[in-house]
Protein backbone atom coordinates (compact mmCIF):
# COMPACT_ATOMS: atom_id res chain seq x y z
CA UNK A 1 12.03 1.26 7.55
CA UNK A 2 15.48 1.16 9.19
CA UNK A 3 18.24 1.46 7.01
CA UNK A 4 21.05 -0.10 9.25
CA UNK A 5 20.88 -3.11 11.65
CA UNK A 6 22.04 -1.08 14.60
CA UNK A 7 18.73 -0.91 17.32
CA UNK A 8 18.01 1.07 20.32
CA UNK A 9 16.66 -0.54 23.33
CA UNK A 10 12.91 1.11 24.31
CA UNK A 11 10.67 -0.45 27.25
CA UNK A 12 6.82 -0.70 27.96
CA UNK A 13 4.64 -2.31 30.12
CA UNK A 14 5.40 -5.87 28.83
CA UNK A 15 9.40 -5.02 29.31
CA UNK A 16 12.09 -4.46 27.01
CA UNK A 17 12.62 -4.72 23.19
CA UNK A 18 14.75 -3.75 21.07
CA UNK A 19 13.32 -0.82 18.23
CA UNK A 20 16.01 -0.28 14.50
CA UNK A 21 18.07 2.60 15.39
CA UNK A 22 17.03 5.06 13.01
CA UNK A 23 13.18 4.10 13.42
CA UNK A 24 10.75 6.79 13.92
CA UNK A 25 8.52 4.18 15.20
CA UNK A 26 9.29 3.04 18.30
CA UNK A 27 8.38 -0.06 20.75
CA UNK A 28 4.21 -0.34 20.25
CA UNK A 29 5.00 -0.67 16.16
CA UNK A 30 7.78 -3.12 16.64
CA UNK A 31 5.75 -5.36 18.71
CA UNK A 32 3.11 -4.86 16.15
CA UNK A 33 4.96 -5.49 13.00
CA UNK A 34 6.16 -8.66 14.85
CA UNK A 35 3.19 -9.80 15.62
CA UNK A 36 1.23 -8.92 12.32
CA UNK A 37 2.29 -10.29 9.21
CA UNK A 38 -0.76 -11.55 7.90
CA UNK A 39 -1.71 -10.32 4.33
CA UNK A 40 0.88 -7.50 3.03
CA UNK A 41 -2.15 -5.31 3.01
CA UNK A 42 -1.05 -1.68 3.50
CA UNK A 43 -3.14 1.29 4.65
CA UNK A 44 -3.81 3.81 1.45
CA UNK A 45 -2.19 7.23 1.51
CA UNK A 46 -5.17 8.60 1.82
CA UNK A 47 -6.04 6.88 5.15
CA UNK A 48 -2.05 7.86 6.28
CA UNK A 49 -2.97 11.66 5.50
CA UNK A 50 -6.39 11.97 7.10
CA UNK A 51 -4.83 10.43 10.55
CA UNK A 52 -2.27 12.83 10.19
CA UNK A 53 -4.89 15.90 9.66
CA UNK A 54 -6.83 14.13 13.12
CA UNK A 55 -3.40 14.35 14.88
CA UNK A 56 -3.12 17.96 13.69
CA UNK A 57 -6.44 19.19 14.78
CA UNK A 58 -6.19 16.96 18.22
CA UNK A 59 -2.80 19.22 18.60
CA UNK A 60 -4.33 22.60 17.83
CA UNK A 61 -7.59 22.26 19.63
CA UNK A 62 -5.57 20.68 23.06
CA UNK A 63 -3.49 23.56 22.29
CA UNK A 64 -5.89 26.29 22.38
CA UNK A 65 -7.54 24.79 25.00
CA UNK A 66 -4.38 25.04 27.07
CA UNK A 67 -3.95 21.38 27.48
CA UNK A 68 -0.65 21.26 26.07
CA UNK A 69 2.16 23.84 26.04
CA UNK A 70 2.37 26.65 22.79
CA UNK A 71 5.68 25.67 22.19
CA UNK A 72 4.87 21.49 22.28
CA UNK A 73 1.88 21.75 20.85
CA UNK A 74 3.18 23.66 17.87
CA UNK A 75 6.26 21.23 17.54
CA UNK A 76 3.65 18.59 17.01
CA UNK A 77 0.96 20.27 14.86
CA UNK A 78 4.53 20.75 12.53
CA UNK A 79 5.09 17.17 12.80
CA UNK A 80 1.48 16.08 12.36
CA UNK A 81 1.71 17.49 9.24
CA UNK A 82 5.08 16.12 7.94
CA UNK A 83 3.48 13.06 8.41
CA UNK A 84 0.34 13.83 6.77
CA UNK A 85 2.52 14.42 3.89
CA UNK A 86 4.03 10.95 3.63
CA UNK A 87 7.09 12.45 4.89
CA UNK A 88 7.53 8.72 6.72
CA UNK A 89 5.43 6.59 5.03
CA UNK A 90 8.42 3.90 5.11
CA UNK A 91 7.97 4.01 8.78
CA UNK A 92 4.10 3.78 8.48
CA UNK A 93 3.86 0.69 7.24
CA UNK A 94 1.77 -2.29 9.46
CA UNK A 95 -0.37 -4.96 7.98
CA UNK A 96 -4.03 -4.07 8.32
CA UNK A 97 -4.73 -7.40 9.78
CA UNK A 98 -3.85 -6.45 12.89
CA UNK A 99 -4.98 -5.80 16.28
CA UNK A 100 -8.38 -4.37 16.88
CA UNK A 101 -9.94 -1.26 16.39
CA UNK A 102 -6.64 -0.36 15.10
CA UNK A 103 -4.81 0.82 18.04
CA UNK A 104 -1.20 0.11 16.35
CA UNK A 105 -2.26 2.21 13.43
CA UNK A 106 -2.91 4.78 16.47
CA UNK A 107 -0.03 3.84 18.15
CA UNK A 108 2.50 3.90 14.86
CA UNK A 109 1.16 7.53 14.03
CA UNK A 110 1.39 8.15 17.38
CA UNK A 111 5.02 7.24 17.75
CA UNK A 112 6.45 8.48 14.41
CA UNK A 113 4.99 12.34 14.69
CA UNK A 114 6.38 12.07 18.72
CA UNK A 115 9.66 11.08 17.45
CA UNK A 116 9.43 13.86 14.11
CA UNK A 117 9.12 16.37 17.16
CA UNK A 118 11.88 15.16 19.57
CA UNK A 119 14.12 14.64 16.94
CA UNK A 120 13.34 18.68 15.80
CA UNK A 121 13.85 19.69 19.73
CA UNK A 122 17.03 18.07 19.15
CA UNK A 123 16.34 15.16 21.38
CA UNK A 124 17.41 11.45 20.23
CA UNK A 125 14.72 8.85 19.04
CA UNK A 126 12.86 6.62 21.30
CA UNK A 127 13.27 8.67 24.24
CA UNK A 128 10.01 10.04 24.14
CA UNK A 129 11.22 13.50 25.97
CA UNK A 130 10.02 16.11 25.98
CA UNK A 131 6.93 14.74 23.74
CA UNK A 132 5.21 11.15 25.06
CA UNK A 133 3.34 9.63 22.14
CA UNK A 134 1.01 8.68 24.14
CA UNK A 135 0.47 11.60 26.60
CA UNK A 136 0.60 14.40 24.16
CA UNK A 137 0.28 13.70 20.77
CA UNK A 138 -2.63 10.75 21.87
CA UNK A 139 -4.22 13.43 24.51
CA UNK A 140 -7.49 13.57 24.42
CA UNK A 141 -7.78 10.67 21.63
CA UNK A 142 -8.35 7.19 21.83
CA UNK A 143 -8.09 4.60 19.12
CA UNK A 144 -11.86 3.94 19.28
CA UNK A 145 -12.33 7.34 17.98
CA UNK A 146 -9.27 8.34 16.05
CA UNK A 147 -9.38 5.34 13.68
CA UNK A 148 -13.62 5.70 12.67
CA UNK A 149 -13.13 9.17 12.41
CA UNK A 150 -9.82 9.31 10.54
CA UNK A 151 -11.70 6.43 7.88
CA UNK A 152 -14.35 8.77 7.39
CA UNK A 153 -12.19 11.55 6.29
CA UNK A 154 -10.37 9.00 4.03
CA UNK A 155 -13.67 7.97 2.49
CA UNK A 156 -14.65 11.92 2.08
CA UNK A 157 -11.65 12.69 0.46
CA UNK A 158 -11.29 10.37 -1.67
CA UNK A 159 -15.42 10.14 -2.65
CA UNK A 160 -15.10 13.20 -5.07
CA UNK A 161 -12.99 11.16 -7.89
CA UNK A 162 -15.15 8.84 -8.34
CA UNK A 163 -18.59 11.18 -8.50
CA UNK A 164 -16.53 13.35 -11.08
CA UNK A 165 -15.74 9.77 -13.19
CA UNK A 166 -19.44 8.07 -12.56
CA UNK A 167 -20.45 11.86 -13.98
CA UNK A 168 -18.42 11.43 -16.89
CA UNK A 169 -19.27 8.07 -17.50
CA UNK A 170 -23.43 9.39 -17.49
CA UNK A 171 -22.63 11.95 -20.19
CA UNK A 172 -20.90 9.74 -22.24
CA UNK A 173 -23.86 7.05 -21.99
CA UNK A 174 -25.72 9.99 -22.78
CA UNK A 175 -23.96 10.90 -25.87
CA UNK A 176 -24.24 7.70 -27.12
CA UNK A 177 -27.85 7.21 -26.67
CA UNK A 178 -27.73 10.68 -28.76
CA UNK A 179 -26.20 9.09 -31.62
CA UNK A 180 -28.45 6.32 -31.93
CA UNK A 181 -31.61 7.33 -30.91
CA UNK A 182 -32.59 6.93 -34.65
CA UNK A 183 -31.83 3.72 -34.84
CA UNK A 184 -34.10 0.83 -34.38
CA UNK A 185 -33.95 -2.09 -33.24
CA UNK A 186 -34.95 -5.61 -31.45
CA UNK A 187 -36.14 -5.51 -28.13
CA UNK A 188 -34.95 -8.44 -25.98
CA UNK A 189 -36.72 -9.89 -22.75
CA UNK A 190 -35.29 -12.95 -21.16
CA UNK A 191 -32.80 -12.89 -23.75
CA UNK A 192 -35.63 -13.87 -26.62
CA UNK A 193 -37.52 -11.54 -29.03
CA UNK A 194 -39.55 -8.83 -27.62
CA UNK A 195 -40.79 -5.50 -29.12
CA UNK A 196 -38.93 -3.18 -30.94
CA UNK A 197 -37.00 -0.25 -28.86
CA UNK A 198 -34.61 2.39 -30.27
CA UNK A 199 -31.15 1.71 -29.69
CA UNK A 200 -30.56 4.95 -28.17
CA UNK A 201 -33.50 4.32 -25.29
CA UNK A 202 -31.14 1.33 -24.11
CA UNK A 203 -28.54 3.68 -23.85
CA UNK A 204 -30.16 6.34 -22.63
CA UNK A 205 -31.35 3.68 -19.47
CA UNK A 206 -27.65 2.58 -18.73
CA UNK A 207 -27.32 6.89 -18.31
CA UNK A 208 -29.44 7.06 -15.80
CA UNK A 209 -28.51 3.91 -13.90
CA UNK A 210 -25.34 5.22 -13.44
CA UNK A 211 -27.01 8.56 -12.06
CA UNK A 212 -29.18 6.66 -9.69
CA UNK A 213 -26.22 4.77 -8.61
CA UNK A 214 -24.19 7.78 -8.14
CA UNK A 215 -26.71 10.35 -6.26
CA UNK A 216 -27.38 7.06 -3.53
CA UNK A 217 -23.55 7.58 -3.18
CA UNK A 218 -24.00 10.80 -2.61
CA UNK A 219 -26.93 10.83 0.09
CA UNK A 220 -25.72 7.93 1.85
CA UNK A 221 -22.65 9.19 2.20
CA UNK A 222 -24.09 11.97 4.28
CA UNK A 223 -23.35 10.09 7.10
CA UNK A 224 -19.80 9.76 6.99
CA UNK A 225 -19.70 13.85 8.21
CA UNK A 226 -20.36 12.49 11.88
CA UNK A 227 -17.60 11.93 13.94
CA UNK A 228 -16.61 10.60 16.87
CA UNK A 229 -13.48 12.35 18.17
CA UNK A 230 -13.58 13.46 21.56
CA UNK A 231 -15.35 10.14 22.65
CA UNK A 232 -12.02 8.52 23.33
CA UNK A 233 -12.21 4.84 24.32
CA UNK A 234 -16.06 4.40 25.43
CA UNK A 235 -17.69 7.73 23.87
CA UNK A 236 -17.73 9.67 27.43
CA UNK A 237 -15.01 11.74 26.77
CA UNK A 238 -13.14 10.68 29.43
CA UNK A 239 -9.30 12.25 29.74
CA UNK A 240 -10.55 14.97 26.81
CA UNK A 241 -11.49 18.56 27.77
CA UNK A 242 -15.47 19.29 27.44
CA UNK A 243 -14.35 21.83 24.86
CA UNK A 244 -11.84 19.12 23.26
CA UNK A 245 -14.51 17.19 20.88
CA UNK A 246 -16.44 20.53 19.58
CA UNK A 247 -13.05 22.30 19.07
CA UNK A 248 -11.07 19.07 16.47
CA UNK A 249 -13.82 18.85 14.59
CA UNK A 250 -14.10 22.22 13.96
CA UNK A 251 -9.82 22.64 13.16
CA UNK A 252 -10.15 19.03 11.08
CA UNK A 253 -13.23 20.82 8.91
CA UNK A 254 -10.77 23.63 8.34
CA UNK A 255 -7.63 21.35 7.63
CA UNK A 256 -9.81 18.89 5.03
CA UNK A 257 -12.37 21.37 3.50
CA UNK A 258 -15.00 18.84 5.07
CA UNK A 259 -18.44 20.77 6.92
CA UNK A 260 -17.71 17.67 9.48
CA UNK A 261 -19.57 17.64 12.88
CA UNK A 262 -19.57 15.39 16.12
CA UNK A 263 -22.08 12.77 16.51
CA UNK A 264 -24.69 13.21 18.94
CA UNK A 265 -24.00 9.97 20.60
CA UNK A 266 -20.21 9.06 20.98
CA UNK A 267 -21.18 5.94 22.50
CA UNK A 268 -23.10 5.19 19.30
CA UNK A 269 -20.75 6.43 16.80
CA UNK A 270 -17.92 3.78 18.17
CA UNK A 271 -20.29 0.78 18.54
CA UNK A 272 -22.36 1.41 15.56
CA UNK A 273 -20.70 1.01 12.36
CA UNK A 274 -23.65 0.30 10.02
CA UNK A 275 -23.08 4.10 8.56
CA UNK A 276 -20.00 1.91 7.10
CA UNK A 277 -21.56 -1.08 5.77
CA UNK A 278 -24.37 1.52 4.05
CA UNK A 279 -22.13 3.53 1.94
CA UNK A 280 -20.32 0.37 1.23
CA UNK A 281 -23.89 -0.88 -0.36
CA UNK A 282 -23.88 2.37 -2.22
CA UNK A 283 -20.65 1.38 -3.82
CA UNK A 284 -21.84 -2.12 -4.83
CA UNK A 285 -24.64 -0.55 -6.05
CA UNK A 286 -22.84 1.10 -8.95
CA UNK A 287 -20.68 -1.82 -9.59
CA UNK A 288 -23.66 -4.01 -9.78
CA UNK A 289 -25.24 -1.50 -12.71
CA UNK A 290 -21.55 -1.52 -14.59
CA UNK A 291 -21.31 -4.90 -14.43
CA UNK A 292 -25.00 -5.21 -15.57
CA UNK A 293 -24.45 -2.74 -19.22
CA UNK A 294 -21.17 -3.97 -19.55
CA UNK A 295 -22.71 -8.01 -19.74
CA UNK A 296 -25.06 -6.61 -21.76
CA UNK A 297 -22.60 -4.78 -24.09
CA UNK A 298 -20.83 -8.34 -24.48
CA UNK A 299 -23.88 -9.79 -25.18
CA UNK A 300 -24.83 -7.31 -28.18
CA UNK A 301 -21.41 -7.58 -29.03
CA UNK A 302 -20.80 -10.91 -29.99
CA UNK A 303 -19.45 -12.51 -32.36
CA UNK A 304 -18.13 -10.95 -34.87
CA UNK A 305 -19.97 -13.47 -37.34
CA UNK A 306 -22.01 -16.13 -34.96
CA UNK A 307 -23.22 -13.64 -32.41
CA UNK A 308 -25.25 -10.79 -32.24
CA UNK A 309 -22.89 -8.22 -33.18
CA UNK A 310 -24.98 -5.34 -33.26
CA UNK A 311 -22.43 -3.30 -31.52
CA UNK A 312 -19.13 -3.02 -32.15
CA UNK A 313 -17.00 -2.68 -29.11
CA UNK A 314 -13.24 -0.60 -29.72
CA UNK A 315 -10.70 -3.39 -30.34
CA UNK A 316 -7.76 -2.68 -27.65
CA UNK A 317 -5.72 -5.53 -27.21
CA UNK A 318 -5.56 -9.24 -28.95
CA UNK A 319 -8.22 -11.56 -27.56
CA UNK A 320 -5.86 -14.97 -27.42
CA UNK A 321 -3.00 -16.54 -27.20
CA UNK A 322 -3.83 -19.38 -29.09
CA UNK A 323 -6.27 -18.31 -31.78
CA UNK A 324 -5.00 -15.66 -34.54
CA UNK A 325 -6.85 -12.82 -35.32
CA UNK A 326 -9.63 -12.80 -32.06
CA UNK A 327 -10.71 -10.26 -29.99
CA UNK A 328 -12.33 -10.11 -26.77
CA UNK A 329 -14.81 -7.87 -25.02
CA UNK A 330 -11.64 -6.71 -22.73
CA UNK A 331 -12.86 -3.84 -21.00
CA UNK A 332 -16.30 -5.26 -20.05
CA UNK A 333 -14.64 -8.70 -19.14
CA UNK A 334 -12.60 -5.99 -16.62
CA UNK A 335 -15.48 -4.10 -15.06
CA UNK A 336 -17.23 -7.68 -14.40
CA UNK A 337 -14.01 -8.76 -12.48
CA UNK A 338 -14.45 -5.22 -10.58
CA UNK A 339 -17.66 -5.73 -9.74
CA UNK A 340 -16.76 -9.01 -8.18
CA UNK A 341 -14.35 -7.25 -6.20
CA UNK A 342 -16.45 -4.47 -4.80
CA UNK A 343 -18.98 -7.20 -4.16
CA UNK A 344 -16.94 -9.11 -2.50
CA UNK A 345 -15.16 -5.89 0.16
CA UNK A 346 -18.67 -5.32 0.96
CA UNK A 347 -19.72 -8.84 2.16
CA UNK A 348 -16.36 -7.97 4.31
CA UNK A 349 -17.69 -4.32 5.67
CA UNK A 350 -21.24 -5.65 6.33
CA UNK A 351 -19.81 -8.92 8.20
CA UNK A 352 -17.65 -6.37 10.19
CA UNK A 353 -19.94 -4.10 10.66
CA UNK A 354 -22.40 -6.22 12.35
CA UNK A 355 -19.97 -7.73 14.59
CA UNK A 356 -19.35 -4.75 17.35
CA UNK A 357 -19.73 -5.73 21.10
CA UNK A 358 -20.85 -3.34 24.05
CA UNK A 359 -19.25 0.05 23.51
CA UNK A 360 -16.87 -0.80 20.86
CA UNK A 361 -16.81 -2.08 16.90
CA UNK A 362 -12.85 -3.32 16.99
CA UNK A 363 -13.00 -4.35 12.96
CA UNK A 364 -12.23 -0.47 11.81
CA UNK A 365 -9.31 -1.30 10.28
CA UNK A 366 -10.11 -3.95 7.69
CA UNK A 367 -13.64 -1.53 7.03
CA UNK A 368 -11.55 0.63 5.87
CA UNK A 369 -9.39 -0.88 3.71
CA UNK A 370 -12.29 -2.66 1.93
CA UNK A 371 -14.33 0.58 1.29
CA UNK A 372 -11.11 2.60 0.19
CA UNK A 373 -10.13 -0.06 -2.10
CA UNK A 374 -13.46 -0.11 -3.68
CA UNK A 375 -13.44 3.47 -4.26
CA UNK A 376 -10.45 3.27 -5.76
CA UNK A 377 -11.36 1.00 -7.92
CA UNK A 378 -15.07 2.01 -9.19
CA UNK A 379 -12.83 5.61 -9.86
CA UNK A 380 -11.03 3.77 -12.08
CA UNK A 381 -13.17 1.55 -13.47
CA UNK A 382 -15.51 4.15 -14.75
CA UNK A 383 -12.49 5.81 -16.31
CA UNK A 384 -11.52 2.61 -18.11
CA UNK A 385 -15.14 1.61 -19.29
CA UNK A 386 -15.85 4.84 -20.43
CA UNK A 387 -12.75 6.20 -22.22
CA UNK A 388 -12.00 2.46 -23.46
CA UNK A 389 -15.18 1.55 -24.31
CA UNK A 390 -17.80 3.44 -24.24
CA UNK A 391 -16.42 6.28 -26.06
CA UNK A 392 -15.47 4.51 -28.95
CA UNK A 393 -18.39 2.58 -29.05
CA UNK A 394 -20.58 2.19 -32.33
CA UNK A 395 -23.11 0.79 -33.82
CA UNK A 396 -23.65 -1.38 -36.65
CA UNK A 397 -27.14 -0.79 -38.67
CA UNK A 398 -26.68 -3.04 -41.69
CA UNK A 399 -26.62 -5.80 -38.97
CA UNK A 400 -29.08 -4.56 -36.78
CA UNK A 401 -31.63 -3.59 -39.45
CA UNK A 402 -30.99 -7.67 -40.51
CA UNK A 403 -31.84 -9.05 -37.04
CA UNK A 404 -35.02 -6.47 -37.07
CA UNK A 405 -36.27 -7.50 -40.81
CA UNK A 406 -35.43 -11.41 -40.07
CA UNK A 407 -37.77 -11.05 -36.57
CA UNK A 408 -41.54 -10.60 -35.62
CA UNK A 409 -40.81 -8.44 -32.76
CA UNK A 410 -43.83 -5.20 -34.36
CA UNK A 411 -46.27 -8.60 -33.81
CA UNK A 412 -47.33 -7.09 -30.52
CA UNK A 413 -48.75 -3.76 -32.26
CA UNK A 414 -51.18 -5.55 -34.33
CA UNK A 415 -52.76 -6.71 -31.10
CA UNK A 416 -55.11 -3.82 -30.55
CA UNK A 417 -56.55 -4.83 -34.83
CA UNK A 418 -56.24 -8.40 -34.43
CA UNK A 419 -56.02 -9.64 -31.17
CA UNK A 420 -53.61 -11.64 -28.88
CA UNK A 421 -55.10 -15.28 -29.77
CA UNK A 422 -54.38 -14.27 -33.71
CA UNK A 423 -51.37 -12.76 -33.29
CA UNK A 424 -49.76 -15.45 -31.41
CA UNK A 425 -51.05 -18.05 -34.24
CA UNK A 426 -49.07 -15.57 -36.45
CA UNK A 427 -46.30 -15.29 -34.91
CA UNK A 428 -46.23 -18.97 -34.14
CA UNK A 429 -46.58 -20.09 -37.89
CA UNK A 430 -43.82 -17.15 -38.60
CA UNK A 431 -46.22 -14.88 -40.69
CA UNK A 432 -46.94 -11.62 -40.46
């Protein structure tokens, strides 16, 4: 952001406009950041550093491939990577309602990392000397491709925090269905009297929900390694050397640690953004199956003398503001608003998704903000749940043996002696 109201005067195809002196965006951001004010929703940092990696790779392959000069192309790889830093994140800052496919995201990268470079050549801001945004830190890019590709990155880099926590979360499930696997219990279907189960079996389920959850995450995500750099606008490559596509994605897998390859069909890769909306399934996927044990651990919960109270959930902050003394199923009542959450950026990634026309998806931009955010979120949730929650979890048997002795639920094993007609006559009258 500008620190002083002096401004420099930059022009464009629509004419002139006046860009905050000491901007290292320059006329394509203004315009943008006048015309988009919309929802004060900011790219993540991760998204800000994975464009800057793309612009560093697009910088070393057109340099290698003698499309732009050693000494520019270096000046801009060393720029690429300030920014990839956050080095001008103040600077970086547009609303991600904005135009589509995400050209001013593009453009604002673009600009800053051309204007990093000048500035190091000792040439002033906003003349775009010797380095053009456009025609050499853009070359051989387009927005179409930049912004899919760069949002896969972000989603790649990001992804590993939240295995490592849904991980955690499994073996801490686990544990607990350890520790009471000795304990037995009632059975509940539909929320009446069933059969008796071990305590530790339910437990031992939620486990591997989350695992099931978690490797889908992991396959589907497979995907996301398919880029479409090189494509630019249309996915024929047009103004990119023939080399230009095979050569960034092989500098971007070095920069990000990524194996990341190009996509088979360009055209495909910038029209079809269903690999999106899949993963994003993935993701409510696991939310769905917290949400799911953490209703249930409110439900066995309850109480703590007219409910259920079986369990006995760690006590972590006062549960009213009115009534003295209560507590509140807190961090379940938290992964339930998650879930909503998650539930609710996916409906946005699948609508987006679907709506792509011709050659081009334009709705990258709010596709990746939803996904990001619900990574960011299920990382944290897990954390929450399971070091808030689950971990401190117990169990209490003097009330759990009660609701067992004061129920009928081992009616179903004298079936096979007695029959289903006489059982349910017994169980009916309330005599075993």
């Amino acid at each position: 952001m500008a620190k002083s109201s002096k401004t420099r005067t930059e022009k464009d195809s629509l004419g002139q406009l006046k860009v905050p002196a000491d901007a290292y965006f320059g006329i394509f951001t203004t315009r943008a950041l006048g015309n988009f004010q919309i929802s004060n929703m900011r790219a993540p940092a991760i998204f800000r550093r994975s464009l800057g990696l793309v612009k560093s790779a697009a910088a070393q392959a057109n340099t290698s491939l003698k499309q732009l000069e050693p000494r520019i192309g270096k000046i801009i790889i060393k720029a690429a990577e300030e920014f990839a830093e956050g080095k001008f994140d103040t600077d970086f800052r547009l609303d991600v309602i904005q135009a589509g496919a995400g050209t001013p995201f593009n453009m604002n990268a673009n600009e800053i990392i051309a204007n990093r470079a000048n500035v190091s050549l000792k040439a002033k801001l906003g003349t775009n000397k010797p380095i053009h945004p456009n025609n050499h830190v853009n070359l051989g890019q387009s927005s179409n491709d930049v912004n899919p590709s760069t949002t896969k990155v972000a989603i790649l880099l990001q992804l590993p925090a939240l295995l490592t926590e849904a991980k955690k979360l499994e073996k801490s499930l686990a544990t607990k269905a350890s520790q009471f696997k000795s304990i037995k219990k009632v059975g509940r279907t539909h929320l009446q009297d069933a059969v008796p189960i071990p305590l530790g079996q339910e437990f031992d389920a939620y486990s591997r929900a989350i695992t099931r959850s978690r490797t889908l995450i992991e396959k589907v995500s497979e995907d996301l390694y398919e880029l479409s750099l090189g494509g630019t606008a249309v996915g024929t490559g047009i103004l990119a050397h023939p080399k230009f596509k095979k050569t960034i994605v092989a500098n971007l897998s070095k920069l990000t640690g990524l194996k990341l390859k190009s996509a088979q069909n360009l055209t495909e890769a910038a029209n079809n953004y269903m690999p999106f909306s899949d993963f994003s399934s993935t993701l409510t996927s696991l939310s769905s199956n917290l949400f799911r044990i953490a209703m249930d651990l409110k439900f066995l919960g309850s109480g703590p003398n007219a409910g259920l109270a079986e369990l006995k959930l760690p006590t972590v902050q006062p549960g009213s503001s009115i009534m003295p003394g209560k507590v509140n199923p807190s961090i379940p009542e938290s992964v339930e608003m998650a879930h909503y959450q998650v539930s609710g950026n996916h409906e946005t990634v699948r609508l987006a998704a679907m709506h792509g026309q011709l050659e081009l998806n334009s709705n990258c931009p709010i596709i990746m903000y939803n996904i990001l955010q619900s990574i960011e979120i299920l990382t944290n949730i897990c954390t929450t749940f399971r070091t808030r929650c689950i971990d401190g979890l117990t169990a209490d048997k003097k009330r759990i043996k009660e609701l067992y002795d004061n129920s009928l639920c081992e009616a179903t094993a004298l079936v096979p002696k007695l029959g289903y007609d006489k059982v349910a006559e017994m169980v009916k009258k309330g005599k075993l």
